[in-house]
N, C-alpha and C. Protein backbone atom coordinates (compact mmCIF):
# COMPACT_ATOMS: atom_id res chain seq x y z
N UNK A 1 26.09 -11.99 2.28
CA UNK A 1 26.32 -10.57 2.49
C UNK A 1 24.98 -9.87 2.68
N UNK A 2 25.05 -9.39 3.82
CA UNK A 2 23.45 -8.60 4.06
C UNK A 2 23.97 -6.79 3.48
N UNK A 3 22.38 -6.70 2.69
CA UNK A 3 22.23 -5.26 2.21
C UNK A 3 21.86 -4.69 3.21
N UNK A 4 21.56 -3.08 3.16
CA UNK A 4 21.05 -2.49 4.44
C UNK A 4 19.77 -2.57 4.13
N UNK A 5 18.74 -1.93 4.52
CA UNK A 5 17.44 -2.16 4.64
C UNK A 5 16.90 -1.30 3.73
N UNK A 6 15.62 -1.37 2.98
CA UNK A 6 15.52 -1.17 2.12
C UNK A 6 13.46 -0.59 2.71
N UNK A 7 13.02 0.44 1.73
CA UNK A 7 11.82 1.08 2.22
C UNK A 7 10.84 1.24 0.85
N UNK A 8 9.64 0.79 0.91
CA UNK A 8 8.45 0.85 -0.09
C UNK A 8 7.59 1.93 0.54
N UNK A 9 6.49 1.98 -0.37
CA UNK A 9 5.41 2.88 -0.08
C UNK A 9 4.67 2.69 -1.14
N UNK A 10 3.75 1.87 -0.22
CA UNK A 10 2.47 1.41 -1.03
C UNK A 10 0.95 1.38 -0.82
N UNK A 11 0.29 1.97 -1.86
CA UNK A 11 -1.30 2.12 -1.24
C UNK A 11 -1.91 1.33 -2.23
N UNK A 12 -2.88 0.78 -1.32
CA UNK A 12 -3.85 0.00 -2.20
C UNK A 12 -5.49 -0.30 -1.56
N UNK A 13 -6.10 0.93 -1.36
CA UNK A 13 -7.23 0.90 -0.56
C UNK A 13 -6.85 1.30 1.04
N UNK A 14 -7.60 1.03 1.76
CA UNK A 14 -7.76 1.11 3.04
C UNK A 14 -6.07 0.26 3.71
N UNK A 15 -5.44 1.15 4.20
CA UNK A 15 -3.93 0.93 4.82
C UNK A 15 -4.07 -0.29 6.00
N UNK A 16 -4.98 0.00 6.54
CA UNK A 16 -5.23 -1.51 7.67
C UNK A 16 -5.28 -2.61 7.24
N UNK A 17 -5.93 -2.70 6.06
CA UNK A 17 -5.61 -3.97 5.07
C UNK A 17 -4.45 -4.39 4.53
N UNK A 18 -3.56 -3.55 4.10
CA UNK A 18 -2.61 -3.93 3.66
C UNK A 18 -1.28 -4.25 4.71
N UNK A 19 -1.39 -3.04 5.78
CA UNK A 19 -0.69 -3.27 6.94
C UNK A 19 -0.88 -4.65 7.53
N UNK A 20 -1.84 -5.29 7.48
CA UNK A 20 -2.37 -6.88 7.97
C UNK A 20 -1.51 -7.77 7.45
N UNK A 21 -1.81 -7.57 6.50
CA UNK A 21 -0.93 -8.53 5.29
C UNK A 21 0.84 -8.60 5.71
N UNK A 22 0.80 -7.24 4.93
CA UNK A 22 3.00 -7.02 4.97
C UNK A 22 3.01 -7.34 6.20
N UNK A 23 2.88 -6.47 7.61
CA UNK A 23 3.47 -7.34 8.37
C UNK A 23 3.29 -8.81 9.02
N UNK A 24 3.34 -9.78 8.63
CA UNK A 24 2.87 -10.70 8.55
C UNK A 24 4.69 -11.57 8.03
N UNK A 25 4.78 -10.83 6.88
CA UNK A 25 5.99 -11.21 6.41
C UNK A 25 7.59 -11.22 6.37
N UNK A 26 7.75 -12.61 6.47
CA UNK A 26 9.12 -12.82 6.62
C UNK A 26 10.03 -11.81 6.12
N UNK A 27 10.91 -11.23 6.52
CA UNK A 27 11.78 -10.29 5.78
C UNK A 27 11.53 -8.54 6.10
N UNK A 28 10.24 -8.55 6.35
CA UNK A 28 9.21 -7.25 6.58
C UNK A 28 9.52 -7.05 8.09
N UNK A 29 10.34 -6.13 8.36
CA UNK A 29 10.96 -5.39 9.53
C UNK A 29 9.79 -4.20 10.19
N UNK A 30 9.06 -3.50 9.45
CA UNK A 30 8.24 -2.48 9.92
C UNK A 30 7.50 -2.34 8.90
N UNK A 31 6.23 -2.13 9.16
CA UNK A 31 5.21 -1.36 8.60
C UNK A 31 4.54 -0.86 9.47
N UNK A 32 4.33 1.14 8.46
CA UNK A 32 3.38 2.26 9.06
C UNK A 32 2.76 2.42 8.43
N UNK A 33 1.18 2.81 8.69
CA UNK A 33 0.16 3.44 7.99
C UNK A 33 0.94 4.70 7.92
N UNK A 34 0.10 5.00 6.84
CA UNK A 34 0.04 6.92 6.30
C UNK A 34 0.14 7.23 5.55
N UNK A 35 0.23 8.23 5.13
CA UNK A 35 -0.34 9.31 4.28
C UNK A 35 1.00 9.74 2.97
N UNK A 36 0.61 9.54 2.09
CA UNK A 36 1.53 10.23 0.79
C UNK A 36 0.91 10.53 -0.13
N UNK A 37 1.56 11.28 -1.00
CA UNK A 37 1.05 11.54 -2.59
C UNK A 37 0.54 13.14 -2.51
N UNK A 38 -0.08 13.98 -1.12
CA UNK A 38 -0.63 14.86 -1.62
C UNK A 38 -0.31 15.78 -1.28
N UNK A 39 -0.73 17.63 -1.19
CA UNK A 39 -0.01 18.59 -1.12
C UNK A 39 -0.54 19.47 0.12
N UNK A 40 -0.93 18.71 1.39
CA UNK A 40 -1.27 19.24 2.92
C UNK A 40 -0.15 18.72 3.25
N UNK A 41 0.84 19.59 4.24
CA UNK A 41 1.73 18.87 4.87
C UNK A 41 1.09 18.27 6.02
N UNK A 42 2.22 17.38 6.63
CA UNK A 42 1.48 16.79 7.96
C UNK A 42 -0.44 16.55 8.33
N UNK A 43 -1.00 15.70 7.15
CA UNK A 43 -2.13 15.95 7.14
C UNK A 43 -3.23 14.87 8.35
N UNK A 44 -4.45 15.16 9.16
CA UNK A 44 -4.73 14.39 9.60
C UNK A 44 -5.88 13.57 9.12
N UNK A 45 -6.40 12.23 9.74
CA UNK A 45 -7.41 11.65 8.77
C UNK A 45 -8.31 12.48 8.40
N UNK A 46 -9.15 12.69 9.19
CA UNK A 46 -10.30 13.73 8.67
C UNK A 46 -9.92 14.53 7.40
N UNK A 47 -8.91 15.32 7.51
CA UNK A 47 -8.61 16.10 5.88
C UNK A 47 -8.30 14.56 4.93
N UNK A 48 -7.59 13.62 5.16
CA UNK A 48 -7.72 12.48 4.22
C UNK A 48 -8.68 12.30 3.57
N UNK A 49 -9.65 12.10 5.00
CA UNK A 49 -11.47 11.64 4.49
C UNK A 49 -11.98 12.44 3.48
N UNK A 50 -11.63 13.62 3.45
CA UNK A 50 -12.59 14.48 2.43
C UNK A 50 -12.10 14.61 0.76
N UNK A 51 -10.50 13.86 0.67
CA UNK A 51 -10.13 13.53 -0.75
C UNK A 51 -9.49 14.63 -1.26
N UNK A 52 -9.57 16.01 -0.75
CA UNK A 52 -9.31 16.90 -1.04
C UNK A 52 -7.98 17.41 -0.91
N UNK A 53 -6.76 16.19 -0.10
CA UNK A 53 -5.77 16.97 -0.30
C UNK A 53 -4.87 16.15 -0.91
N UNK A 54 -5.47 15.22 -1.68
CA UNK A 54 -4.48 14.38 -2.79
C UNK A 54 -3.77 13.52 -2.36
N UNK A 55 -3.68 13.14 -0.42
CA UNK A 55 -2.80 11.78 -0.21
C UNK A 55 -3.45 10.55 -0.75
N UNK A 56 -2.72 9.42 -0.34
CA UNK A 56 -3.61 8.05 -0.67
C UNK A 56 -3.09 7.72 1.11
N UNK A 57 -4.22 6.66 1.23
CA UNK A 57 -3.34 6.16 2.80
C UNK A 57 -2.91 4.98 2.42
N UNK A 58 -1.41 4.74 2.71
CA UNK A 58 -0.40 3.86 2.42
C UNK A 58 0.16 2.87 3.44
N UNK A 59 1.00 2.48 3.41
CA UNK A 59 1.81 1.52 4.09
C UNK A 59 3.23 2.10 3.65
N UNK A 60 4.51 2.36 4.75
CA UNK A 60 5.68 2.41 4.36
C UNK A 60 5.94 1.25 5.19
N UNK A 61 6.84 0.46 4.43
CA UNK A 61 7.31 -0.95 4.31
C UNK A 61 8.55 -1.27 4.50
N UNK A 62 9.27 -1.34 5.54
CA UNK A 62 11.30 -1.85 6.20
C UNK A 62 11.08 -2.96 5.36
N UNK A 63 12.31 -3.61 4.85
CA UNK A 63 11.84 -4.85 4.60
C UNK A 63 13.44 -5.07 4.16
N UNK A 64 14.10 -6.20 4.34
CA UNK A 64 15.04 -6.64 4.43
C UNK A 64 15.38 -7.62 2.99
N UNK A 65 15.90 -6.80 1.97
CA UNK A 65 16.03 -7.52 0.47
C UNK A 65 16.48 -8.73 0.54
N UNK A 66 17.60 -9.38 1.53
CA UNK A 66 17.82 -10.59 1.35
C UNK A 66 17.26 -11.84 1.86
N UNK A 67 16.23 -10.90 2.48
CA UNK A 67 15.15 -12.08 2.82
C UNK A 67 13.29 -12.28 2.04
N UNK A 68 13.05 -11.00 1.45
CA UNK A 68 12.20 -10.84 0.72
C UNK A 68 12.43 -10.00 -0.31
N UNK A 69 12.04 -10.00 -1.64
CA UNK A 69 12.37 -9.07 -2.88
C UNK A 69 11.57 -7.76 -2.75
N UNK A 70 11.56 -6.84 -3.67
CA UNK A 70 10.98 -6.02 -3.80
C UNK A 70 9.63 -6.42 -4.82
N UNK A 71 10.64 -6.73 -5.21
CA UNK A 71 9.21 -8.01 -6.81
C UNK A 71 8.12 -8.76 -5.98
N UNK A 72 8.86 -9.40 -4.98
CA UNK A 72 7.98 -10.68 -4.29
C UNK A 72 6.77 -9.77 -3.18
N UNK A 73 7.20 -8.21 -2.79
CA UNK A 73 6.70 -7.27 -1.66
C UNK A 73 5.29 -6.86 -3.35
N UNK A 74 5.77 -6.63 -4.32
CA UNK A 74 4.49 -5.84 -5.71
C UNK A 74 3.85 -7.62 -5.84
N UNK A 75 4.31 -8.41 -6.03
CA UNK A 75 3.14 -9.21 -6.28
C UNK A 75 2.61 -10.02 -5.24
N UNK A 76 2.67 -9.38 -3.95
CA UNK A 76 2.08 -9.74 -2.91
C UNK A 76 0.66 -8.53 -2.65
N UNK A 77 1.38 -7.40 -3.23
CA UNK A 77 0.81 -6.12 -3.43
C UNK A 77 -0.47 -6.28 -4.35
N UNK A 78 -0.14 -6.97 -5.60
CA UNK A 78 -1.19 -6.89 -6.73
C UNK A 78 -2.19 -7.94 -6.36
N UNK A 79 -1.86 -8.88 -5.76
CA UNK A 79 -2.83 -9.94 -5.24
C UNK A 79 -3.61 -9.43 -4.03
N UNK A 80 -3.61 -9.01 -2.86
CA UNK A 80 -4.46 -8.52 -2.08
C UNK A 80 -5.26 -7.05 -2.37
N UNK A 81 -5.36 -6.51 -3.15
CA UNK A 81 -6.36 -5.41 -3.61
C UNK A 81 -6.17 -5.56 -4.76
N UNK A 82 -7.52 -4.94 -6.09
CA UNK A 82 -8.25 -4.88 -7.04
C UNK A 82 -7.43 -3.54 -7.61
N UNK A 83 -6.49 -3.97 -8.57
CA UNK A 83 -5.24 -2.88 -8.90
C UNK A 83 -6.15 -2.29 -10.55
N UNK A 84 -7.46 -2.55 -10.60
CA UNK A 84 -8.11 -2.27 -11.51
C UNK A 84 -8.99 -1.24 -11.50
N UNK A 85 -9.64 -0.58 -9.67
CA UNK A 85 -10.45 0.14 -9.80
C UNK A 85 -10.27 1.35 -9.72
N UNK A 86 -10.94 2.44 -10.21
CA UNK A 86 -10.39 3.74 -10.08
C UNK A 86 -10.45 4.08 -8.49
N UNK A 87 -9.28 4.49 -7.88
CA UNK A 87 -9.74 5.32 -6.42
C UNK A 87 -10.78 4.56 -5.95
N UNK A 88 -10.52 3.44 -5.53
CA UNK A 88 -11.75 2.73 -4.77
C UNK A 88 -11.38 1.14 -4.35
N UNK A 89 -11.34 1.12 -3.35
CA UNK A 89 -11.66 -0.72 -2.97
C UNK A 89 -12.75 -1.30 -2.29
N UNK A 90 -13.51 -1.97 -3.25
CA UNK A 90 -14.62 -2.65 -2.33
C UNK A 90 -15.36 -1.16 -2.03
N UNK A 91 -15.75 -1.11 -0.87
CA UNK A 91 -17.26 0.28 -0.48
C UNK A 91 -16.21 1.24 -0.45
N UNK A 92 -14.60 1.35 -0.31
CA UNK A 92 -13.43 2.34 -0.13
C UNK A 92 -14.00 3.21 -0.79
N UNK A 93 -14.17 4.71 -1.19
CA UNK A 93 -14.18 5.18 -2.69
C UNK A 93 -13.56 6.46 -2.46
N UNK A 94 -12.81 6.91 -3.23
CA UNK A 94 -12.46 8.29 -3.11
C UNK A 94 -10.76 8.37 -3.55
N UNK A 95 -10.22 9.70 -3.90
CA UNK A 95 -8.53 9.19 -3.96
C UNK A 95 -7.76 8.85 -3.25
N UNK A 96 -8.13 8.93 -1.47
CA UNK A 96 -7.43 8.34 -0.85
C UNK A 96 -7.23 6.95 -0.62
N UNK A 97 -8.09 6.36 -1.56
CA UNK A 97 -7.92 5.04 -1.93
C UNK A 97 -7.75 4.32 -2.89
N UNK A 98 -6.70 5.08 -3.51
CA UNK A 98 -6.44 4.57 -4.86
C UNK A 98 -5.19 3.37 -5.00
N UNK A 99 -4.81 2.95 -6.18
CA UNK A 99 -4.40 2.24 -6.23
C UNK A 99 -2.48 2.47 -6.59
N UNK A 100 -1.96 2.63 -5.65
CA UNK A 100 -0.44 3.49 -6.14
C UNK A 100 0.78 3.05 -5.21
N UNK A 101 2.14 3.25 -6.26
CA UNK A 101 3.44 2.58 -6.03
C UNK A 101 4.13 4.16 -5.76
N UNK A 102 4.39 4.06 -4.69
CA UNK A 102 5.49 5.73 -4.97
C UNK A 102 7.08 5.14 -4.59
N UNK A 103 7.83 5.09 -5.71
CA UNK A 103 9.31 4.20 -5.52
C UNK A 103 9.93 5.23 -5.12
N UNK A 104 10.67 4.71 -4.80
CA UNK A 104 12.02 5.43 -3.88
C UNK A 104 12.99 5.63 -4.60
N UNK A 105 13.46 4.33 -5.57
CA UNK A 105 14.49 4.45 -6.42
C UNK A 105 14.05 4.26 -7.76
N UNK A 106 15.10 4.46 -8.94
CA UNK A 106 14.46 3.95 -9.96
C UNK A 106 14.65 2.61 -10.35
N UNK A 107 15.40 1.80 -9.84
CA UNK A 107 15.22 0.59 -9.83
C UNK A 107 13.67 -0.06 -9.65
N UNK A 108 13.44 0.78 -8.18
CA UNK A 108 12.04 0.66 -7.57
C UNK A 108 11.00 0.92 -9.13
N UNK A 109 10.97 1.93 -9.80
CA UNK A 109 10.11 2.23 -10.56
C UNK A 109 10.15 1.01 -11.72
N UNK A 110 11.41 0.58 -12.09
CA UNK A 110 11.79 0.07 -13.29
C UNK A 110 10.80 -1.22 -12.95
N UNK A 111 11.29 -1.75 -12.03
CA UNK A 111 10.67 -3.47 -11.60
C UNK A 111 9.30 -3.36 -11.10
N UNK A 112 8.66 -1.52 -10.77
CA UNK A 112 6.79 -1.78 -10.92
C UNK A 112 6.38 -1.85 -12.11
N UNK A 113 7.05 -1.56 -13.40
CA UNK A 113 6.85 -1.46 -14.90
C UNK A 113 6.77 -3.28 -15.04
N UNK A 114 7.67 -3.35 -14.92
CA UNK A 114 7.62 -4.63 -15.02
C UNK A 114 7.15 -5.65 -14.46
N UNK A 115 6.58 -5.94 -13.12
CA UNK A 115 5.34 -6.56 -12.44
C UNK A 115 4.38 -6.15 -12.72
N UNK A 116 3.95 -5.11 -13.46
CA UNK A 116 2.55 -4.71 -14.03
C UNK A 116 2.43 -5.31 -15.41
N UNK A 117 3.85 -5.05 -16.33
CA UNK A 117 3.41 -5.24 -17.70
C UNK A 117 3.49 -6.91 -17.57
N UNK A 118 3.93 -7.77 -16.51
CA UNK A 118 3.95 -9.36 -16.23
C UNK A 118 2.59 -9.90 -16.04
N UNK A 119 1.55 -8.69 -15.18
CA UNK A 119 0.41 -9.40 -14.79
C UNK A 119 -1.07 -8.99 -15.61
N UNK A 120 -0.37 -7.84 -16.86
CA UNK A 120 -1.00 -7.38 -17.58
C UNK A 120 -1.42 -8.24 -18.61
N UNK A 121 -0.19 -8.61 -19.20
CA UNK A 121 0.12 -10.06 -20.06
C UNK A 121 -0.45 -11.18 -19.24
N UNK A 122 -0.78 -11.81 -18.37
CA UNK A 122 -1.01 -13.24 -18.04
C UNK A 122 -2.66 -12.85 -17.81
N UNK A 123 -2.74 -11.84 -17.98
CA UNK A 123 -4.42 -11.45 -18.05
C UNK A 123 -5.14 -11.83 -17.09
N UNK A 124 -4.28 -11.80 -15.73
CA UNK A 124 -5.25 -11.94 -14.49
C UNK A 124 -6.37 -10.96 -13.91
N UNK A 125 -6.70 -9.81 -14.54
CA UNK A 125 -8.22 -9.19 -14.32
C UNK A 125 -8.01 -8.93 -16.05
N UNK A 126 -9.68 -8.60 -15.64
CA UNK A 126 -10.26 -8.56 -17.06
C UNK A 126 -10.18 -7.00 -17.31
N UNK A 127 -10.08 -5.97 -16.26
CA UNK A 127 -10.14 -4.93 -16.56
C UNK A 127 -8.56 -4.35 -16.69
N UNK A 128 -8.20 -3.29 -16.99
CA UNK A 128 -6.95 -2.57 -16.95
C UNK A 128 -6.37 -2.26 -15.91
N UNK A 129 -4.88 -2.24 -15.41
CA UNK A 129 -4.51 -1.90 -14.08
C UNK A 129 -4.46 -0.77 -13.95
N UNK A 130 -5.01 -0.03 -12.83
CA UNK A 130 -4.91 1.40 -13.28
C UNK A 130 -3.89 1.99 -11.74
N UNK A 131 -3.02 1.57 -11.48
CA UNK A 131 -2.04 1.32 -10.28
C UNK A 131 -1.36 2.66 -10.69
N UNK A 132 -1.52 3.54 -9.99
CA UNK A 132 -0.08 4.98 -10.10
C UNK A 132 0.98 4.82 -9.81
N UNK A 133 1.97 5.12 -10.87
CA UNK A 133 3.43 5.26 -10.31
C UNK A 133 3.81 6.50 -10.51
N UNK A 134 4.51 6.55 -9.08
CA UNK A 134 4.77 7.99 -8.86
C UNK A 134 6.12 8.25 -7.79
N UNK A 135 6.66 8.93 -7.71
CA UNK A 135 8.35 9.09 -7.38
C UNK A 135 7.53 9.40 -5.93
N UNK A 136 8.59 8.71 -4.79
CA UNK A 136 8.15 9.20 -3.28
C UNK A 136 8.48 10.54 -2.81
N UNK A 137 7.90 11.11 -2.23
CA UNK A 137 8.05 12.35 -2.26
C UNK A 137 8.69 12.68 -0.48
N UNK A 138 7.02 12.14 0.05
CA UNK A 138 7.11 12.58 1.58
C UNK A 138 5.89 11.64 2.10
N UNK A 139 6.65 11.31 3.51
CA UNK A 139 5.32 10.04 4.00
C UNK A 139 5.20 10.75 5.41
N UNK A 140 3.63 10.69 5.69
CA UNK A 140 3.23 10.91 7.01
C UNK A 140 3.04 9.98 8.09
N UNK A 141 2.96 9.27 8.86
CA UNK A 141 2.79 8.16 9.69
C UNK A 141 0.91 8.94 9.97
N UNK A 142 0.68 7.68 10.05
CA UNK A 142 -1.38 8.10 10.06
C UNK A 142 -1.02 8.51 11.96
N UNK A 143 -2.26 8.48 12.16
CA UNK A 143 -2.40 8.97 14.27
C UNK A 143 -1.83 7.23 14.81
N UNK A 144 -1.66 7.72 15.62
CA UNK A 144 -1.43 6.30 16.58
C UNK A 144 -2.78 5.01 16.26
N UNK A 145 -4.02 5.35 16.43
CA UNK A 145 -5.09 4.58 16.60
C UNK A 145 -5.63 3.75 15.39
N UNK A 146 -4.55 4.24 14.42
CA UNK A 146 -4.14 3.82 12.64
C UNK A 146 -3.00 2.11 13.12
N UNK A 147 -2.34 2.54 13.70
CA UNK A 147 -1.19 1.79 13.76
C UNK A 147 -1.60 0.41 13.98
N UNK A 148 -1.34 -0.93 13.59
CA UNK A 148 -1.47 -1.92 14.26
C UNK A 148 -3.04 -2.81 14.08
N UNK A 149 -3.64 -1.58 13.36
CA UNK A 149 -5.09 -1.44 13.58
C UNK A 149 -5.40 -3.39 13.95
N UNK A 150 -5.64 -3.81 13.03
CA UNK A 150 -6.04 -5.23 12.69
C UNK A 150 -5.71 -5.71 14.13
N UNK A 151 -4.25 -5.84 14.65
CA UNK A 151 -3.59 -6.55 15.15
C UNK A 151 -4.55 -6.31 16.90
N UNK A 152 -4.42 -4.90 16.91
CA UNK A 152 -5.19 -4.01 18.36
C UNK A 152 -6.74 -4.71 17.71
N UNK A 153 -7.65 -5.10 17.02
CA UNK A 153 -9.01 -4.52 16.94
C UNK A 153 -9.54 -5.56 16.11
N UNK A 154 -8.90 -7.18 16.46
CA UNK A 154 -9.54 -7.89 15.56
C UNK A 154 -11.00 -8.58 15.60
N UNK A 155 -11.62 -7.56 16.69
CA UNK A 155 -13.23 -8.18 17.08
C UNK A 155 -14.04 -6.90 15.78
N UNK A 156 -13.18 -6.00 16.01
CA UNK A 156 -14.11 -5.04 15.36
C UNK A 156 -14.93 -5.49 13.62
N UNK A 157 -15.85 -4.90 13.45
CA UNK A 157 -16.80 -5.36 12.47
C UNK A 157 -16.04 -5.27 11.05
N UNK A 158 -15.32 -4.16 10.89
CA UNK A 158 -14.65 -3.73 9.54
C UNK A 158 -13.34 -5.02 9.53
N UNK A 159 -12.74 -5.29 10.52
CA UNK A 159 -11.80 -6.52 10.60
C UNK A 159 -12.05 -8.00 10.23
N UNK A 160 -13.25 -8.38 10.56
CA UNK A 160 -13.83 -9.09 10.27
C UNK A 160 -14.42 -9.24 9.28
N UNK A 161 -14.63 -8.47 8.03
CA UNK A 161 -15.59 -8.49 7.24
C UNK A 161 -14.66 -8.18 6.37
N UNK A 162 -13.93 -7.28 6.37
CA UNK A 162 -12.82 -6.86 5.04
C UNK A 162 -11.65 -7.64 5.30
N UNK A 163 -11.06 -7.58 6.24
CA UNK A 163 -9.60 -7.77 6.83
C UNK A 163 -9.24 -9.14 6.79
N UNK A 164 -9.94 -9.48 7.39
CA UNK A 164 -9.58 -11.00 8.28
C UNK A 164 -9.92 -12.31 6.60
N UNK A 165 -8.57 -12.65 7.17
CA UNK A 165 -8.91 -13.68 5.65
C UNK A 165 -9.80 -14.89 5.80
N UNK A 166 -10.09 -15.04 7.01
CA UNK A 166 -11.26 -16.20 7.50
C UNK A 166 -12.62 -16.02 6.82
């Protein structure tokens, strides 16, 4: 019996990175860069860049439950970015690069409690997770030249050096 399709929203540093990753995966129907969490409507990067209007840049995530979990989408999540640093990945720094779950449902919320307090306990970083959970509010899709990034731009220097798992 197929469910209908099912939607995340997840930031964890720089959205091209993570966009690399999810779509990649079986089950994973769409992923968009953009913008959530803060209080500019319709905001563009440049206001992102300056931190000042409280989005993070994210990934919203299609993804098809009976072919991938929501559990299996967070600890795919906690393994490719550093769910330990404040607002920052790697040279990232600022709040638009923080580390945050905005669920949709509360199911969604219940099972990030619980993939956190799982990887908290098995003591895979030494530091504290400092991952936001926070109810979804409203998602922006980033500009077009956001989209795909990795996939369009894998000569570029930042692809190569952050991105590319080679």
């Amino acid at each position: 019996m197929n469910k209908s399709k099912e939607i995340t929203t997840l930031g964890g540093g720089c959205f091209w990175c993570l966009e690399a990753v999810f779509s990649e995966l079986r089950g994973v129907e769409n992923v968009t860069s953009g913008y959530s969490g803060g209080s500019v409507p319709d905001p563009s990067y440049p206001q992102i860049c300056t931190g000042i209007t409280g989005h993070a840049e994210v990934v919203q995530i299609t993804y098809d439950p009976d072919m991938i979990s929501f559990k299996d989408l967070l600890e795919i999540f906690f393994t490719i970015h550093d769910p330990t640093t404040l607002n920052r990945q790697g040279a990232d720094v600022g709040t638009q690069y923080r580390s945050v779950i905005f669920y949709h449902t509360k199911e969604q919320e219940n099972l990030a409690r619980e993939v956190i307090k799982e990887f908290e306990v098995s003591k895979i970083w030494r530091a504290p997770n400092v991952t936001e959970l926070a109810p979804f509010k409203v998602f922006y899709p980033a500009e077009e030249y956001h989209q795909e990034y990795f996939k369009r731009n894998p000569d570029q220097m930042y692809c190569n050096v952050v991105i590319s798992p080679s």
